[in-house]
C-alpha atoms as a PDB file:
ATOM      1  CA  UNK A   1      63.710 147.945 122.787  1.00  0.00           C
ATOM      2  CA  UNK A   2      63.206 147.011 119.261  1.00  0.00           C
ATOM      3  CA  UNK A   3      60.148 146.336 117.929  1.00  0.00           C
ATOM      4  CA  UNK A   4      58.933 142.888 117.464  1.00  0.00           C
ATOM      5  CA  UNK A   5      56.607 141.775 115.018  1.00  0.00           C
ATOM      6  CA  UNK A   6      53.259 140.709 115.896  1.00  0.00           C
ATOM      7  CA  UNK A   7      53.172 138.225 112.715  1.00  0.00           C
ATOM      8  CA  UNK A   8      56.112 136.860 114.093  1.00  0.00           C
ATOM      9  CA  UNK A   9      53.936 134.980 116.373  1.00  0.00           C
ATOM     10  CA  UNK A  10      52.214 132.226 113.737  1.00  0.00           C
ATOM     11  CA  UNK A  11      50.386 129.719 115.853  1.00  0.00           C
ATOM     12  CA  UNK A  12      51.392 129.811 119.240  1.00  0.00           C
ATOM     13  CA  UNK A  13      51.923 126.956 121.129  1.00  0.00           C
ATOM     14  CA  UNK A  14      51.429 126.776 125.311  1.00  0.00           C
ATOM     15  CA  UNK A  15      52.761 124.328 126.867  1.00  0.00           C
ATOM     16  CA  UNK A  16      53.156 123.752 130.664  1.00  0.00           C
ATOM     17  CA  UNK A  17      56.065 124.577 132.677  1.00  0.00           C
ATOM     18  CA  UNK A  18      56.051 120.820 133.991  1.00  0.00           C
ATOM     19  CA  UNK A  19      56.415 118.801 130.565  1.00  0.00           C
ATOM     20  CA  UNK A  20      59.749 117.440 130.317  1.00  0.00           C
ATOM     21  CA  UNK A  21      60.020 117.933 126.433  1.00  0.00           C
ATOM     22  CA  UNK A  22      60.104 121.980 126.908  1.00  0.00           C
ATOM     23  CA  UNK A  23      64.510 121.935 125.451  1.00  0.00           C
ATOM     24  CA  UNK A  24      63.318 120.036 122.525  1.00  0.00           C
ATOM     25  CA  UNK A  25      61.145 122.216 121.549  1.00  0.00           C
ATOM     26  CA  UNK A  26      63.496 125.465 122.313  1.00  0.00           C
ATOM     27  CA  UNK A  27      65.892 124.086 120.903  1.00  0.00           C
ATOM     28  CA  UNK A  28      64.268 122.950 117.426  1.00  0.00           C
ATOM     29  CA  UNK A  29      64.888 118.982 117.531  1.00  0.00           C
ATOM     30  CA  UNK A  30      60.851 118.863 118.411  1.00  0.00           C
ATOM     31  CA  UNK A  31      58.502 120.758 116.458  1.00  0.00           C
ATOM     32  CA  UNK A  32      60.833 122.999 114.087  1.00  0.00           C
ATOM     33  CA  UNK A  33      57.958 124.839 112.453  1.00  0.00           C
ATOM     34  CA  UNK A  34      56.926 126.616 115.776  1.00  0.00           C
ATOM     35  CA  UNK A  35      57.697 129.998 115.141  1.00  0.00           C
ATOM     36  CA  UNK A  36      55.926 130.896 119.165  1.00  0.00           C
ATOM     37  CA  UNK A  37      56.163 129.103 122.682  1.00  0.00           C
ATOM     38  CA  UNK A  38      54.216 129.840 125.654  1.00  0.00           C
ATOM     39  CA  UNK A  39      55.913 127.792 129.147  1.00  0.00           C
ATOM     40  CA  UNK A  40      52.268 128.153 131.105  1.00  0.00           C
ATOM     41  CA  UNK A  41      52.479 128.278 134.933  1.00  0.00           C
ATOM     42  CA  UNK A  42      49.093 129.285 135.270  1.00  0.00           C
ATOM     43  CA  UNK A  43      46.004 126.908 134.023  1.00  0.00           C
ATOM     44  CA  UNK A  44      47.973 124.366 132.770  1.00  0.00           C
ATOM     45  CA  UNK A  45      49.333 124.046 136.451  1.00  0.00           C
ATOM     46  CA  UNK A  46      48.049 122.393 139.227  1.00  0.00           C
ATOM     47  CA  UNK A  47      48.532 124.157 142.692  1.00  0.00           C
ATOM     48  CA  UNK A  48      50.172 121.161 143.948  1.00  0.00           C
ATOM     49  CA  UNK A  49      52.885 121.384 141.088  1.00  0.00           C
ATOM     50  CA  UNK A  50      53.641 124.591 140.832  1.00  0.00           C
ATOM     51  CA  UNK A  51      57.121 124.580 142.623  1.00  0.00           C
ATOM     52  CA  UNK A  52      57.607 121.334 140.489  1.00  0.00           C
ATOM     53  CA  UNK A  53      57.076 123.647 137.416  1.00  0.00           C
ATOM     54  CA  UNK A  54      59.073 126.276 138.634  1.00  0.00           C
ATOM     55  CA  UNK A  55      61.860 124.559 138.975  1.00  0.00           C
ATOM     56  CA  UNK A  56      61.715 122.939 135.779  1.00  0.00           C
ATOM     57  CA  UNK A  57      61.498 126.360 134.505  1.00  0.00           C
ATOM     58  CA  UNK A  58      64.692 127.293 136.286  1.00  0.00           C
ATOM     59  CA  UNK A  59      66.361 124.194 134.808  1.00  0.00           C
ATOM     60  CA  UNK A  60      65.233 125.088 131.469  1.00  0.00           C
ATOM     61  CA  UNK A  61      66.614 128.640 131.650  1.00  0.00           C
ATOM     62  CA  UNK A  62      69.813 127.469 132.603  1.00  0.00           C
ATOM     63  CA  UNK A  63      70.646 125.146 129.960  1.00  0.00           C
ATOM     64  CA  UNK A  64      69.318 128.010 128.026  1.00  0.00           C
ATOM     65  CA  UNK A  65      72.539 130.037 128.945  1.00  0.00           C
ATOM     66  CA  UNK A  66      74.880 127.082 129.126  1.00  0.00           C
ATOM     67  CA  UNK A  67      74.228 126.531 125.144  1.00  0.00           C
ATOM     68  CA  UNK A  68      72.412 129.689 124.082  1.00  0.00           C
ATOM     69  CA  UNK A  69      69.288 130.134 121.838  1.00  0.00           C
ATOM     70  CA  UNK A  70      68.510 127.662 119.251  1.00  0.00           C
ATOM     71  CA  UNK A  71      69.297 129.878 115.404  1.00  0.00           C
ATOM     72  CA  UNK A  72      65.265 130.465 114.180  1.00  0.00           C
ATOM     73  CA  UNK A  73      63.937 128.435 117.330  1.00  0.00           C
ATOM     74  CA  UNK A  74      60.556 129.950 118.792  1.00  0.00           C
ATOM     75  CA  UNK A  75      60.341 133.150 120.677  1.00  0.00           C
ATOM     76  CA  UNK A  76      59.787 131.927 124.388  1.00  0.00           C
ATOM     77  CA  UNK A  77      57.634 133.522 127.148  1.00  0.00           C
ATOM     78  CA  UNK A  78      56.229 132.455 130.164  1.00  0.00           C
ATOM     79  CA  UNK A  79      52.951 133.164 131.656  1.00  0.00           C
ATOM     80  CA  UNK A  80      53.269 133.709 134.991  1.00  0.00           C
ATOM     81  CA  UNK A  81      50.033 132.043 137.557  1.00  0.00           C
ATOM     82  CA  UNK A  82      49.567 135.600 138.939  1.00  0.00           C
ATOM     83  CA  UNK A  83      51.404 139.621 139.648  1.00  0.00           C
ATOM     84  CA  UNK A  84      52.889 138.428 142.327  1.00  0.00           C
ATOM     85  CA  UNK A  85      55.038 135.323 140.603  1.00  0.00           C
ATOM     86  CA  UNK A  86      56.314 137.740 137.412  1.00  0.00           C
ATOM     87  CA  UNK A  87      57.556 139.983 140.251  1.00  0.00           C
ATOM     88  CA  UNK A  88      59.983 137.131 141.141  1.00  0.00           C
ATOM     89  CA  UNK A  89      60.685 136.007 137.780  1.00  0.00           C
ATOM     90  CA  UNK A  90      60.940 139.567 137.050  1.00  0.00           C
ATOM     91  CA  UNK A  91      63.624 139.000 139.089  1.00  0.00           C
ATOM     92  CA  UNK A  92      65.305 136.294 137.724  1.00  0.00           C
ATOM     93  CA  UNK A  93      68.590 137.231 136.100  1.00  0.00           C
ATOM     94  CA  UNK A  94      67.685 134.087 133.457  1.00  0.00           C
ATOM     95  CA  UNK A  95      64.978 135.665 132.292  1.00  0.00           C
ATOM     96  CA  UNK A  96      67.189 137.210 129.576  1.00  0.00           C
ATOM     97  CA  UNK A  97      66.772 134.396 128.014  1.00  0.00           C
ATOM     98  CA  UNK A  98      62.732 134.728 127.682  1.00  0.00           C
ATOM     99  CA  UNK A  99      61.905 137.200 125.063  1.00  0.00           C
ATOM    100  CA  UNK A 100      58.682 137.979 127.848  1.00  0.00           C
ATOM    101  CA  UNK A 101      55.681 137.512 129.695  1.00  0.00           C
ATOM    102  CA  UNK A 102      52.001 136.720 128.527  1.00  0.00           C
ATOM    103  CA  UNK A 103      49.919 138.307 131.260  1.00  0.00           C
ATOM    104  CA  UNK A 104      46.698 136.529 132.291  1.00  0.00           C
ATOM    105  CA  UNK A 105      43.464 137.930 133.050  1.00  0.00           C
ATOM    106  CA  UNK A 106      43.903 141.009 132.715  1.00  0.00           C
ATOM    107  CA  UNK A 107      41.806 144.339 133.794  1.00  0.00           C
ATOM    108  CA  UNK A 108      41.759 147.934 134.105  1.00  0.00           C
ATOM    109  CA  UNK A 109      42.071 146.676 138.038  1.00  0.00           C
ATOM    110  CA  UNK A 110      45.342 144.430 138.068  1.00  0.00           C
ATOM    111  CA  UNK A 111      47.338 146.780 135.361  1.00  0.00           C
ATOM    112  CA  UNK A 112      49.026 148.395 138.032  1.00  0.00           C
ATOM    113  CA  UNK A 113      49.998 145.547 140.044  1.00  0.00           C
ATOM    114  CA  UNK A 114      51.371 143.777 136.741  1.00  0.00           C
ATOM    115  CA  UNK A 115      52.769 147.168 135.733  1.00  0.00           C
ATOM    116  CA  UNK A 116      54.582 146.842 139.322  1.00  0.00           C
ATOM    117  CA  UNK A 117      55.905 143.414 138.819  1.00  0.00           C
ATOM    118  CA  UNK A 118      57.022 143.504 135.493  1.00  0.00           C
ATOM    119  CA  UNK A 119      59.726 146.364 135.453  1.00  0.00           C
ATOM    120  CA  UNK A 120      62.149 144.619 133.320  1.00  0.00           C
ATOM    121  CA  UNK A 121      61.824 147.064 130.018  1.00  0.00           C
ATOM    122  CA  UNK A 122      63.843 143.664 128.018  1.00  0.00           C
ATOM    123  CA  UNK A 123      60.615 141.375 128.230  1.00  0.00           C
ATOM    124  CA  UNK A 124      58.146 142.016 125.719  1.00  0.00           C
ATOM    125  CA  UNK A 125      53.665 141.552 127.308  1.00  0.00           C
ATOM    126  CA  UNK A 126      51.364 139.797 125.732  1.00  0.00           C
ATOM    127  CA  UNK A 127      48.230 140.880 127.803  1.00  0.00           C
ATOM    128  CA  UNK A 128      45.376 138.302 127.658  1.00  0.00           C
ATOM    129  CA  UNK A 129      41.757 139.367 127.312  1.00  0.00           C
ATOM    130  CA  UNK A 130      39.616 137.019 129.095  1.00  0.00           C
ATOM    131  CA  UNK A 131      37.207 138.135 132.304  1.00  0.00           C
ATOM    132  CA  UNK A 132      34.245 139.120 132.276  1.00  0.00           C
ATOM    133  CA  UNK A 133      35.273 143.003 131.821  1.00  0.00           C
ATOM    134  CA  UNK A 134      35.931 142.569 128.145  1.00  0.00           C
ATOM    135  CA  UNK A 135      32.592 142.081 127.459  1.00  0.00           C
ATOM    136  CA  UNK A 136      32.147 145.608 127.973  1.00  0.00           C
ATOM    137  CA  UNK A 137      33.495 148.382 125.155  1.00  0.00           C
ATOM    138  CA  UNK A 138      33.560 151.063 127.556  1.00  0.00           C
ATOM    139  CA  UNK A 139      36.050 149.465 130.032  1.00  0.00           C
ATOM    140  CA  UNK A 140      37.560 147.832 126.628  1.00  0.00           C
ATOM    141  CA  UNK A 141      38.291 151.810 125.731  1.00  0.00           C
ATOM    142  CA  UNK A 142      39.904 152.250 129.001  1.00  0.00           C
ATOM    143  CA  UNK A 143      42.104 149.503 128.990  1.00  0.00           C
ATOM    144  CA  UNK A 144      43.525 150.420 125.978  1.00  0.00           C
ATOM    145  CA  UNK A 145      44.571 154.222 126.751  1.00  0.00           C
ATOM    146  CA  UNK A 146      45.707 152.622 129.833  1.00  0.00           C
ATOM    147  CA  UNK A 147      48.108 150.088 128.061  1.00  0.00           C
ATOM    148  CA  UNK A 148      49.142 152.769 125.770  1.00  0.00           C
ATOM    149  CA  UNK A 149      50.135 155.440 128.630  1.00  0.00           C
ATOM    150  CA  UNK A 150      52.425 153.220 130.181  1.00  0.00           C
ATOM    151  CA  UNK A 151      53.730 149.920 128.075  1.00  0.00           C
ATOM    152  CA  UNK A 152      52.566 150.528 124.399  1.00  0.00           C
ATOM    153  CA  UNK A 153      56.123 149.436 123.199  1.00  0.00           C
ATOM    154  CA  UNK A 154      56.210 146.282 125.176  1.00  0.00           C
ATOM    155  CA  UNK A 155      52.883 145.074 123.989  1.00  0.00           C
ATOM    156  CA  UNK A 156      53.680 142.778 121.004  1.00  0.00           C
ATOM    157  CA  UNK A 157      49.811 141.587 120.752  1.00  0.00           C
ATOM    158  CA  UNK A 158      46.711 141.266 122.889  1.00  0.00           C
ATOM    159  CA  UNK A 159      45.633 137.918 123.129  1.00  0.00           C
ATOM    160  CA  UNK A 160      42.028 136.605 122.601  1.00  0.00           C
ATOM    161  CA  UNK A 161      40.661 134.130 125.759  1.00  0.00           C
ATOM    162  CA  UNK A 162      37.728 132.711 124.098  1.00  0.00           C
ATOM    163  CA  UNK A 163      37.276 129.706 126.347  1.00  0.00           C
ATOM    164  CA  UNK A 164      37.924 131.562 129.248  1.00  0.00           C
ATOM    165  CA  UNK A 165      35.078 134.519 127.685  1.00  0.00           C
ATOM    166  CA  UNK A 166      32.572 131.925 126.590  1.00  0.00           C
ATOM    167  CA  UNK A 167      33.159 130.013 130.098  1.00  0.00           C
ATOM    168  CA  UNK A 168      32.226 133.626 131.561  1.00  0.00           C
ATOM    169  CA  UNK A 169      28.888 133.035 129.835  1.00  0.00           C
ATOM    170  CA  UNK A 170      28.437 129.291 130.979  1.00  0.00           C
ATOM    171  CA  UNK A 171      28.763 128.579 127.499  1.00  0.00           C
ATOM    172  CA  UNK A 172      31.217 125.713 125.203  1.00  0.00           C
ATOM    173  CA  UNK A 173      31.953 126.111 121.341  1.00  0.00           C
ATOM    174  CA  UNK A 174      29.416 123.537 119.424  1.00  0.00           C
ATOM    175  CA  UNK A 175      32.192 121.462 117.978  1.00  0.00           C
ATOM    176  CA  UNK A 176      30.329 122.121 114.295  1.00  0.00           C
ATOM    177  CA  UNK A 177      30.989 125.539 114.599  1.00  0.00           C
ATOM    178  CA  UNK A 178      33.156 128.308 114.386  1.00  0.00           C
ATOM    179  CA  UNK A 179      33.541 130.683 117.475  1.00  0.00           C
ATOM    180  CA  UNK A 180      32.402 133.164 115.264  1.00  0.00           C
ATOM    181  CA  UNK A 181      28.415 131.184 114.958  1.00  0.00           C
ATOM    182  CA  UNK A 182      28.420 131.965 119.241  1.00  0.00           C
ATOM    183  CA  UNK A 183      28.883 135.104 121.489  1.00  0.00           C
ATOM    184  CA  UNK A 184      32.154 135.671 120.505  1.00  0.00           C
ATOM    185  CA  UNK A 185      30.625 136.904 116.714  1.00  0.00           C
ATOM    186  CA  UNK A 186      30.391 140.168 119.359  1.00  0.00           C
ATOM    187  CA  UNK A 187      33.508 140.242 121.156  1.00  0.00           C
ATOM    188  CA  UNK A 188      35.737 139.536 118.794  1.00  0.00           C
ATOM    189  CA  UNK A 189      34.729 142.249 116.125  1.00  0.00           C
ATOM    190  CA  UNK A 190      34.253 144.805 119.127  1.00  0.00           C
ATOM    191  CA  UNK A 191      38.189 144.228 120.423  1.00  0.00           C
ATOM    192  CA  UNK A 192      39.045 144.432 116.909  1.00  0.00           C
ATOM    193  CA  UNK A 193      37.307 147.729 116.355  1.00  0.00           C
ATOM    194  CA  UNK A 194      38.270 149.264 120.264  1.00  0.00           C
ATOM    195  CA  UNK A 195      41.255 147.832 120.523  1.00  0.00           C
ATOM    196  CA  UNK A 196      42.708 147.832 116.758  1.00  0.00           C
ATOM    197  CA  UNK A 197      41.662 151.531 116.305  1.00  0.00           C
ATOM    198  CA  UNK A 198      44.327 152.258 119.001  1.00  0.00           C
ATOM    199  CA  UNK A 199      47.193 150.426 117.332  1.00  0.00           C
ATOM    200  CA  UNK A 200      47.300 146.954 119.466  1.00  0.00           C
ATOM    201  CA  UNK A 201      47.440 143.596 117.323  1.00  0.00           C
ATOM    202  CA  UNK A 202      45.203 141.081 118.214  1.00  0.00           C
ATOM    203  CA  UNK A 203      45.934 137.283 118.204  1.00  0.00           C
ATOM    204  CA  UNK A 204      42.617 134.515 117.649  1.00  0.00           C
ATOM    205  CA  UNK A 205      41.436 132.413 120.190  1.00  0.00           C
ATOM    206  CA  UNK A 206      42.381 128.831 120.286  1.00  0.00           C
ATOM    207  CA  UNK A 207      40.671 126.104 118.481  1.00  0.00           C
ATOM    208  CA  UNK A 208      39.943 122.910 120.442  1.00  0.00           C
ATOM    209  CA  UNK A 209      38.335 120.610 117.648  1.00  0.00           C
ATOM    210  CA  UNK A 210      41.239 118.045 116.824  1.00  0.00           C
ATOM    211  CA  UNK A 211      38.761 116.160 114.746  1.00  0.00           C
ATOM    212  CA  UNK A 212      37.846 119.025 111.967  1.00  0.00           C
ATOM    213  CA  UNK A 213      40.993 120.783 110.108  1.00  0.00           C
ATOM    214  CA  UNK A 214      38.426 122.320 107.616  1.00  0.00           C
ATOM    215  CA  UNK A 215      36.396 123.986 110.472  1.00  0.00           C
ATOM    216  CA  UNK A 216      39.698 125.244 111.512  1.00  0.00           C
ATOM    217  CA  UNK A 217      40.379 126.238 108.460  1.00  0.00           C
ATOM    218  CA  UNK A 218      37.070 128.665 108.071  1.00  0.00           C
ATOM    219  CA  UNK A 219      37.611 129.765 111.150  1.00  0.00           C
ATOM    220  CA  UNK A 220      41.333 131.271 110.343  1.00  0.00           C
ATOM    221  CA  UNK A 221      39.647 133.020 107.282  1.00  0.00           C
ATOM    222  CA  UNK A 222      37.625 134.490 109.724  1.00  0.00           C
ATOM    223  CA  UNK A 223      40.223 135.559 111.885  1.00  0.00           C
ATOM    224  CA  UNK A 224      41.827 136.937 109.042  1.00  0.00           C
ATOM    225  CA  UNK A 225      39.039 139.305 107.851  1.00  0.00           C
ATOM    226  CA  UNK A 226      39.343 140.494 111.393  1.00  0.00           C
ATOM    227  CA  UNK A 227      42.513 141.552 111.086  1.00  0.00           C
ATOM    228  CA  UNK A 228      43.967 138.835 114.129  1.00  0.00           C
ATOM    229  CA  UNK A 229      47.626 138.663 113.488  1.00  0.00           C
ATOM    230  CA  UNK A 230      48.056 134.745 114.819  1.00  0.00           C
ATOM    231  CA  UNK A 231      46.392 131.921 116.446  1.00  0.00           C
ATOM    232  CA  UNK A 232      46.582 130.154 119.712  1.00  0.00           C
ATOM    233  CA  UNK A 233      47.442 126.421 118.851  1.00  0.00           C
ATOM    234  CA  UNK A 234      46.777 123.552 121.133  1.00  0.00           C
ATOM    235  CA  UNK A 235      47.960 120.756 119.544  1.00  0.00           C
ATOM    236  CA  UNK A 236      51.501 120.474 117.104  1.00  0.00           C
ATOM    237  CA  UNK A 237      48.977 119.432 114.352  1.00  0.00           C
ATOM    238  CA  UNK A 238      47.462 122.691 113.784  1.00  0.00           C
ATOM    239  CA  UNK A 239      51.004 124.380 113.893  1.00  0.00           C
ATOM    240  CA  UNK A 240      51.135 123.815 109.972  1.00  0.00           C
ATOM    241  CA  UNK A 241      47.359 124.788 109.204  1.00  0.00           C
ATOM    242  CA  UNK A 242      47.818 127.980 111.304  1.00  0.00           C
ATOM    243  CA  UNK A 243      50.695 129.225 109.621  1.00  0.00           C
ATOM    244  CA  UNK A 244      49.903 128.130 105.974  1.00  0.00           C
ATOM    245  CA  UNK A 245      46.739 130.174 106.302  1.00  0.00           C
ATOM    246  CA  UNK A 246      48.255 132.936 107.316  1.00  0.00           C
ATOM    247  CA  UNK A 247      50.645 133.282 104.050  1.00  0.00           C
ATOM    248  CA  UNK A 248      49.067 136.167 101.892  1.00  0.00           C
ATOM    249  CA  UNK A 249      47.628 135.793  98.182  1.00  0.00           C
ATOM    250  CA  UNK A 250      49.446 136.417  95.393  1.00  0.00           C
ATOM    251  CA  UNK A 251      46.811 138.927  94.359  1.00  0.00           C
ATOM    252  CA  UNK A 252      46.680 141.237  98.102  1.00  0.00           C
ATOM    253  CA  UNK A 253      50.480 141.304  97.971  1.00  0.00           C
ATOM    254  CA  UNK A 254      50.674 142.937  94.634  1.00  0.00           C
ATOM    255  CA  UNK A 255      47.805 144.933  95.540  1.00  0.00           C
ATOM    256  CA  UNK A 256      49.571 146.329  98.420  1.00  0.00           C
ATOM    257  CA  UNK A 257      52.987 146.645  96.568  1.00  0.00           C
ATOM    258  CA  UNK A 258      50.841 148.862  94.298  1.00  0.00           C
ATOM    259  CA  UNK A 259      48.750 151.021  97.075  1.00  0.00           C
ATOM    260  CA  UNK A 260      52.146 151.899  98.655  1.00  0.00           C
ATOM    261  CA  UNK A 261      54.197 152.787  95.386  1.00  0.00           C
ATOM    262  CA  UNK A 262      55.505 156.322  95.391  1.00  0.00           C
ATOM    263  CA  UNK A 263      54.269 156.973  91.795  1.00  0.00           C
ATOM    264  CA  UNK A 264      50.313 155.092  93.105  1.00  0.00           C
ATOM    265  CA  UNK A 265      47.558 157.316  91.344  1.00  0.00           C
ATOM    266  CA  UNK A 266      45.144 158.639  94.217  1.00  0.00           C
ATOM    267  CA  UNK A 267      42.567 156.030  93.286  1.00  0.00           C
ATOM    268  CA  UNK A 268      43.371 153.394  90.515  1.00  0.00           C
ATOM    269  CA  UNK A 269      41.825 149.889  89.670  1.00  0.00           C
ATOM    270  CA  UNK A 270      43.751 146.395  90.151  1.00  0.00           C
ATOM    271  CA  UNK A 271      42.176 143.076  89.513  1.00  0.00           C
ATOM    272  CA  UNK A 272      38.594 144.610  88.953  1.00  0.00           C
ATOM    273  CA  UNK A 273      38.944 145.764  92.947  1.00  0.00           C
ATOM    274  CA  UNK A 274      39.339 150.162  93.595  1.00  0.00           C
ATOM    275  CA  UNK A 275      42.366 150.777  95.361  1.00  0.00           C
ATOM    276  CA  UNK A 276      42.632 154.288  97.705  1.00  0.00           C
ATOM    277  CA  UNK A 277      46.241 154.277  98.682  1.00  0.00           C
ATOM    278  CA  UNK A 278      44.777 157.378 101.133  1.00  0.00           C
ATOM    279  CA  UNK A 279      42.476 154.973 102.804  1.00  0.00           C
ATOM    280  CA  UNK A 280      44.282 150.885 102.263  1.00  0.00           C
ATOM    281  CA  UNK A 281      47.784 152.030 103.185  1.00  0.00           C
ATOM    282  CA  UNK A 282      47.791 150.433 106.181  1.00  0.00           C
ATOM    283  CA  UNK A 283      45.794 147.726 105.140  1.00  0.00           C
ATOM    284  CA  UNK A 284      49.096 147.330 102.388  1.00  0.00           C
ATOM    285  CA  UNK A 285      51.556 147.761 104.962  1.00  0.00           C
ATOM    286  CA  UNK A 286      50.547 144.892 106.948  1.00  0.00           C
ATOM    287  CA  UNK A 287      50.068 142.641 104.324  1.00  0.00           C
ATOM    288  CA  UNK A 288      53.409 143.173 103.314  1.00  0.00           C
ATOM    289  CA  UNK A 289      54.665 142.398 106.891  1.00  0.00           C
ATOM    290  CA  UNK A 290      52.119 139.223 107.001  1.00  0.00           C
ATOM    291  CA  UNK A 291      54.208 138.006 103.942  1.00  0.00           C
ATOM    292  CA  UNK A 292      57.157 138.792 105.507  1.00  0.00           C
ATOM    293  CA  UNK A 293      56.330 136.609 108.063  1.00  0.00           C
ATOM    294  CA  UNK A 294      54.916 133.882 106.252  1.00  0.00           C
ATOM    295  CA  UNK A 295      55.065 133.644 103.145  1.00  0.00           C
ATOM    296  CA  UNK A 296      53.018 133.740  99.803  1.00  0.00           C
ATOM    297  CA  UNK A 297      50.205 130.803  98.568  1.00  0.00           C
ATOM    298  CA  UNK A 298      50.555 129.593  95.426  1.00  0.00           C
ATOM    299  CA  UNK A 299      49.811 132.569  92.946  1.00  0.00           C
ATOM    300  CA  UNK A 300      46.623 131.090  91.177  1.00  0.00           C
ATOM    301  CA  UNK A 301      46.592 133.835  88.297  1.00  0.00           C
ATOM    302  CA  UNK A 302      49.146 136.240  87.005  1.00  0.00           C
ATOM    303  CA  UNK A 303      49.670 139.866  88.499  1.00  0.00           C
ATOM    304  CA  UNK A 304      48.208 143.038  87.080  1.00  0.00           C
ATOM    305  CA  UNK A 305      49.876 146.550  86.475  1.00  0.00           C
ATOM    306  CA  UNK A 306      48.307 149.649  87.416  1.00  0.00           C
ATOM    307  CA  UNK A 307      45.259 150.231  85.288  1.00  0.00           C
ATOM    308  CA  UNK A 308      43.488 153.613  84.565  1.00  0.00           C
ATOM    309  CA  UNK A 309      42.015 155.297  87.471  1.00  0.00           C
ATOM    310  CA  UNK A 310      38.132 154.908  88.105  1.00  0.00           C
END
């Protein structure tokens, strides 16, 4: 399996497995800028249409082999409602033409029963944190050596639940704030610290304030200095705002060209900011892949060379 790029991602976009629109979007005649789609059996489902969505899932998969995938379209997964549905769509020989699952509610007690069901080693995870068990570190620590014994390679990103945590706590985002002004200011640092340290990405919660781009806006710089890879998008119009504020400044990516160089002193100065290569080289390596990915803002002042060392 080759590895896929967490930055890849962008904003990601869920949409449920009933909405008759789901080709368009594959396909790139709806929303062309989507660089990640979610087909959501589970929330976004009623009980009373979930054979409905399933077989509009089906449908979907199959004109997805009849014509093949859309050239740059979206990477596609599906979250299943439960273990027991990915084992059938495990099962699916159309699911070749998913690029994987996003696994809901996960725990250290369900891994093996999602383990169990999703045996195909071609479908990429995206495990979603959002029970009450993540607001604990220690089983936070656990869940993490657990992922990594057994599908470390298949886990593209861990996904942020933040309405799903702060519904845990009885709790709903003050629409004048970010997530980051509520309990999350906790849990989102302490998955970033836990879960980071052992090598998982981590994508941003979703923002459901359609009314305030700039509060969306602060809150992706925030997600940023985090070190969240992408954001959860529920509406197309935050597709563009996602992704634009996740291209990298002019100044980190020469930075980080410079902290990687072969001939990169052991500590030098660049832009009036002291650069370790020893200690930011994997801070340069993913900016490099974040720019990759997206892109580079506007360069606001000219680069730097190296500069003597401090």
């Amino acid at each position: 399996m080759n590895r896929l790029s967490p930055y890849a991602l962008g904003a990601t976009l869920y949409m449920p497995a009933t909405r008759a629109d789901l080709l368009d979007v594959v396909f790139r005649t709806k929303l062309p800028e989507l660089r990640s789609l979610v087909v959501c059996l589970e929330d976004a489902v009623a009980d009373i249409d979930v054979d409905t969505a399933l077989r509009n899932l089906h449908l979907m998969l199959t004109v997805i082999a009849q014509r093949g995938r859309a050239a740059q379209g979206p990477l596609l997964f599906v979250r299943p409602r439960d273990s027991q549905m990915a084992a059938v769509l495990n099962e699916w020989p159309l699911m070749r033409h998913v690029d994987g699952f996003v696994v809901p509610k996960l725990t250290l007690r369900n891994l093996c029963a999602w383990e169990q069901a999703v045996t195909n080693p071609d479908l990429y995870l995206m495990p979603t944190l959002e029970t009450h068990d993540v607001f604990n570190p220690g089983a936070m620590v656990e869940l993490g050596q657990a992922l990594k014994a057994n599908l470390d390679q298949r886990v593209i990103a861990l996904r942020i639940g933040g309405n799903d945590l702060m519904g845990c706590l009885g709790l709903r985002r003050n629409p004048a704030t970010t997530l980051y002004q509520t309990p999350m200011s906790f849990v989102i640092p302490m998955l970033a610290g836990i879960m980071g340290s052992q090598g998982f990405a981590l994508t941003a919660p979703a923002f459901e304030q359609l009314a305030t781009p700039s509060l969306l806006k602060e809150e992706l710089a925030l997600d940023i200095a985090h070190g969240l890879v992408g954001k959860t998008a529920i509406h197309p119009s935050q597709i563009g705002i996602i992704q634009d504020t996740l291209r990298v400044s002019l100044e980190d990516l020469n930075s980080a060209k410079l902290i990687i160089s072969d001939v990169a002193p052991a500590v030098f100065k660049h832009n009036d900011v002291m650069c370790e290569p020893a200690t930011h080289y994997k801070w340069a390596v993913r900016i490099l892949e974040r720019a990759q990915w997206h892109g580079v803002k506007q360069a606001e002042e000219g680069c730097a060379a190296f500069t003597s060392t401090v």
